[in-house]
N, C-alpha and C. Protein backbone atom coordinates (compact mmCIF):
# COMPACT_ATOMS: atom_id res chain seq x y z
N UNK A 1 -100.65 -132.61 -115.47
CA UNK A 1 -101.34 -132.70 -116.73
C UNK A 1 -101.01 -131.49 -117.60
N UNK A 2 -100.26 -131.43 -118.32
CA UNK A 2 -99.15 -130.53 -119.12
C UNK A 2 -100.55 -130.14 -120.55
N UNK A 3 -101.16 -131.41 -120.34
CA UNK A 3 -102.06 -130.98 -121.82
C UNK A 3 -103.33 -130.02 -121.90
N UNK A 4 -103.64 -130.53 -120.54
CA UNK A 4 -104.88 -130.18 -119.90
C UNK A 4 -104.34 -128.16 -120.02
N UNK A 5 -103.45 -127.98 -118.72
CA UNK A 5 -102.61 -126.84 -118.99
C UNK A 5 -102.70 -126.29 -120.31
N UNK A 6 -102.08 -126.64 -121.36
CA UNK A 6 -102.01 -126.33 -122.68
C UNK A 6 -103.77 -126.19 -123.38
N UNK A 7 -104.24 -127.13 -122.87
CA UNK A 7 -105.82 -126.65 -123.69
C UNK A 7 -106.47 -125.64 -123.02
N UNK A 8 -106.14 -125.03 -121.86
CA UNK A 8 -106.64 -123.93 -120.78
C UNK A 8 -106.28 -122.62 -121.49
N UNK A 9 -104.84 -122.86 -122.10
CA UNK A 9 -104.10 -121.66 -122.49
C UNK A 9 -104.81 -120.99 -123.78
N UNK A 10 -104.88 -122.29 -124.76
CA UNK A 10 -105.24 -121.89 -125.70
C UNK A 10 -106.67 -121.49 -126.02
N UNK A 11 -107.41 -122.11 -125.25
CA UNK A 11 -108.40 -122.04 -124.95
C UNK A 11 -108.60 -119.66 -124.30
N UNK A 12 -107.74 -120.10 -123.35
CA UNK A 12 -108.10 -118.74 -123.00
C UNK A 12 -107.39 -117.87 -124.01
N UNK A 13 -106.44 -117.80 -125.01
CA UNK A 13 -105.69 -117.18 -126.04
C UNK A 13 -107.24 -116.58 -126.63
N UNK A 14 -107.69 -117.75 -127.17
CA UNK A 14 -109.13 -117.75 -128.38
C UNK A 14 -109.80 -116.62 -127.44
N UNK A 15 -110.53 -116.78 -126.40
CA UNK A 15 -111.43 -116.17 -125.87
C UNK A 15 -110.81 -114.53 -125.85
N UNK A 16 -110.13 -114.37 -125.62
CA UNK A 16 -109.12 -113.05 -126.05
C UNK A 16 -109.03 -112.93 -127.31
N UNK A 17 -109.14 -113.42 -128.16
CA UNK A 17 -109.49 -113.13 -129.36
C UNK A 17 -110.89 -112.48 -129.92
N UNK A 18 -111.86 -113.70 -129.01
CA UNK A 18 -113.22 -113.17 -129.70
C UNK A 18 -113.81 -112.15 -128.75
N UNK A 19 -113.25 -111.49 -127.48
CA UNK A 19 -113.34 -110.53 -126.58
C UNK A 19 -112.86 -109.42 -127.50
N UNK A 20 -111.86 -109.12 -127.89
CA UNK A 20 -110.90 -107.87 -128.67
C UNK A 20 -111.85 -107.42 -129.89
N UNK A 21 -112.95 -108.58 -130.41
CA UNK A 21 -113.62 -108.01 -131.28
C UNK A 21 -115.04 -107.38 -131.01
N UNK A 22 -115.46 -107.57 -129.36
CA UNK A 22 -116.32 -107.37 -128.75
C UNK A 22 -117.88 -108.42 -128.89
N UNK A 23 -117.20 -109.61 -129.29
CA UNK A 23 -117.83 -110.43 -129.07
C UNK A 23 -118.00 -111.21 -128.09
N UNK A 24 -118.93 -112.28 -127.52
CA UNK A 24 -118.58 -113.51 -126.19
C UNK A 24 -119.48 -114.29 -126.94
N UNK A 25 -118.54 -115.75 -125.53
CA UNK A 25 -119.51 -116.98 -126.18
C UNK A 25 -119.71 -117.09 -124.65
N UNK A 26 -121.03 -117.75 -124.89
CA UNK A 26 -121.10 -118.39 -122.83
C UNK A 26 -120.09 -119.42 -122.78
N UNK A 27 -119.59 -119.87 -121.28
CA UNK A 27 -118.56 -120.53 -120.64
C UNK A 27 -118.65 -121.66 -120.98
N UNK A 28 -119.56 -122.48 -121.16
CA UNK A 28 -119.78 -123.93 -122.01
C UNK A 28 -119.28 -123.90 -122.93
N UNK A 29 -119.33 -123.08 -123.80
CA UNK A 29 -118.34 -123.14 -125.33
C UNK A 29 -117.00 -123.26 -125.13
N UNK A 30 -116.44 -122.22 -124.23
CA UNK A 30 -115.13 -122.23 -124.02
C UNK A 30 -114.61 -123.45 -123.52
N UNK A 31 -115.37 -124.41 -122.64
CA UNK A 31 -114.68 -125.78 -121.93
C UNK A 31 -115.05 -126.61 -122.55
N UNK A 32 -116.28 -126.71 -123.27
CA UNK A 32 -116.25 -127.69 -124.69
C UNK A 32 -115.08 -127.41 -125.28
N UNK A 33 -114.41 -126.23 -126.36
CA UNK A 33 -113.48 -125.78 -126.70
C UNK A 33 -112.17 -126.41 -126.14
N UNK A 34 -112.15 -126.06 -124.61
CA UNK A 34 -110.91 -126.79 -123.91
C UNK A 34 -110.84 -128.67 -124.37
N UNK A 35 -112.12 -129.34 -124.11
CA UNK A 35 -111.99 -130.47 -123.85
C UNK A 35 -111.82 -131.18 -125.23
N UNK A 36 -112.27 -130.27 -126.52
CA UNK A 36 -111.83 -130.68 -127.78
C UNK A 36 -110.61 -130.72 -128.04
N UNK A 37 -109.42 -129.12 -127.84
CA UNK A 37 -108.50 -129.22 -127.62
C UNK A 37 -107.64 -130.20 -126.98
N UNK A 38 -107.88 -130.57 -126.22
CA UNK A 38 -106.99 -132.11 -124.97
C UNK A 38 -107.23 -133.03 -125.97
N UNK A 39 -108.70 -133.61 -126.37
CA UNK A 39 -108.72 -134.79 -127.13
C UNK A 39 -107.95 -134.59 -128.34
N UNK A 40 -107.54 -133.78 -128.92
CA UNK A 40 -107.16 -133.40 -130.18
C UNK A 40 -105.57 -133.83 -129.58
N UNK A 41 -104.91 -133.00 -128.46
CA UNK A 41 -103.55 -132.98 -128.24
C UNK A 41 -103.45 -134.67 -128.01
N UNK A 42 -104.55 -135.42 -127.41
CA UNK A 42 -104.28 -136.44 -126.43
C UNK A 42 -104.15 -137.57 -127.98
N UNK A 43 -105.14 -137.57 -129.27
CA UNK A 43 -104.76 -137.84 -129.72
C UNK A 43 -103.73 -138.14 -130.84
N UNK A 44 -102.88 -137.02 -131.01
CA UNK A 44 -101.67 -137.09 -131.65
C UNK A 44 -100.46 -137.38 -130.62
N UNK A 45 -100.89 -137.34 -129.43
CA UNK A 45 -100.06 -138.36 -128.45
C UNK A 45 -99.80 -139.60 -128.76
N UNK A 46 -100.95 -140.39 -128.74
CA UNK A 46 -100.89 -141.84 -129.75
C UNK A 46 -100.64 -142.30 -130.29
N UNK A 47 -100.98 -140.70 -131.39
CA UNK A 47 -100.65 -141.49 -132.81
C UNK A 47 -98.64 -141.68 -132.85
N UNK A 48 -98.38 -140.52 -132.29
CA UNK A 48 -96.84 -140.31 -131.63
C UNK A 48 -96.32 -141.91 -131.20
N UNK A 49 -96.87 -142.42 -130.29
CA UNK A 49 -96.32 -143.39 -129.51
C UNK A 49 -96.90 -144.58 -130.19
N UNK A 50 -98.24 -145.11 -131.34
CA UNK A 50 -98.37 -146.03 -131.87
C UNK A 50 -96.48 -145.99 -133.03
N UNK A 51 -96.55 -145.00 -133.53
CA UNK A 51 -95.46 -144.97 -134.49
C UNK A 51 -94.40 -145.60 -134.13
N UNK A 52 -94.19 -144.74 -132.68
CA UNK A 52 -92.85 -145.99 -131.77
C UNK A 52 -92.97 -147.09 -132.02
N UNK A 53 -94.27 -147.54 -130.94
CA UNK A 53 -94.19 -148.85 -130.81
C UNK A 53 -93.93 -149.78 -132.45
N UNK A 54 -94.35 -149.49 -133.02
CA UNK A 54 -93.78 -150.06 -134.67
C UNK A 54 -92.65 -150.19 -135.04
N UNK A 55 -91.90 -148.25 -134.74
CA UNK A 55 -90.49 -148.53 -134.90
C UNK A 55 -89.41 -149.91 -134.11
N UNK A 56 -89.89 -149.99 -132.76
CA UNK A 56 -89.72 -150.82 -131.73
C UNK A 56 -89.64 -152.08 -132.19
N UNK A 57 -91.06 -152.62 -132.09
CA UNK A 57 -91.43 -153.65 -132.96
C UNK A 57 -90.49 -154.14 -134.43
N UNK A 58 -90.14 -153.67 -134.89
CA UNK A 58 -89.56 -153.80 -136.44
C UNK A 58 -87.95 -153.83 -135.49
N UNK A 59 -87.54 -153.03 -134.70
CA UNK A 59 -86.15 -153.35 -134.45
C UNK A 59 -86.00 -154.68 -133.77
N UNK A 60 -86.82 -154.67 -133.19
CA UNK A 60 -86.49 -155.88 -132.31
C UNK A 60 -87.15 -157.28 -132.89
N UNK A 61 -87.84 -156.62 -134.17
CA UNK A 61 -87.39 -158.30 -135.05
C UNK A 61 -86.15 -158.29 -135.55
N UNK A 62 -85.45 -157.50 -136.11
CA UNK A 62 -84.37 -157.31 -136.99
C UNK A 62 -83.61 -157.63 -136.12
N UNK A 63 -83.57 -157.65 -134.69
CA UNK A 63 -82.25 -158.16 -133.77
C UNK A 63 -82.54 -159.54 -134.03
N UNK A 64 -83.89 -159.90 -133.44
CA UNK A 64 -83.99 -161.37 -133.41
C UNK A 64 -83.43 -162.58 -134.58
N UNK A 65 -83.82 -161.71 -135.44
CA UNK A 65 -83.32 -161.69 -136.99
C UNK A 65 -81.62 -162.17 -137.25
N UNK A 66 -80.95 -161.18 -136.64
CA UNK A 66 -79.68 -160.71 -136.69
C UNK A 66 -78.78 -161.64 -135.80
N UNK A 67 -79.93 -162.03 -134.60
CA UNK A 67 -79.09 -163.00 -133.45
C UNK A 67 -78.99 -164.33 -134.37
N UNK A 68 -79.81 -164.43 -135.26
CA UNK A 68 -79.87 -166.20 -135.56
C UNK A 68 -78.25 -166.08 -136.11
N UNK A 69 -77.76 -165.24 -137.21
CA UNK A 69 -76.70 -165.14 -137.96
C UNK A 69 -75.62 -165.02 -137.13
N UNK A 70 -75.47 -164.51 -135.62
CA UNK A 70 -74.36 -164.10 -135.03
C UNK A 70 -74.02 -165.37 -134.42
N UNK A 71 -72.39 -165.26 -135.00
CA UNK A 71 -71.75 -165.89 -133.98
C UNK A 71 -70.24 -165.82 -132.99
């Protein structure tokens, strides 16, 4: 889970941030924080792979398309 990973990181980046100013948040914030992060990454995953599937979709009418004409 590469994302999960990635929302840990950034997650702990931030907290190093608001540590350096001598601030804290309790640990619930931070894994709320994490789990917003994932949903956030998880959804531009989607939106990533709805786009495909369209591009996809549209080619593979244009073949179907293309087969009627071939001969």
């Amino acid at each position: 889970m590469k994302r999960t990973k990635h929302a840990q990181e950034i997650t702990e980046r931030f907290r190093e941030l608001v540590e350096i100013t001598g601030d804290s948040l309790p640990e619930a914030h931070y894994k709320e924080l994490a789990l917003l992060i994932e949903a956030g990454i998880d959804t531009a995953l989607v939106e990533a792979l709805e786009k495909m599937a369209n591009r996809l979709e549209d080619m593979s009418h244009d073949l179907r398309h293309n087969a009627e004409f071939f001969d």
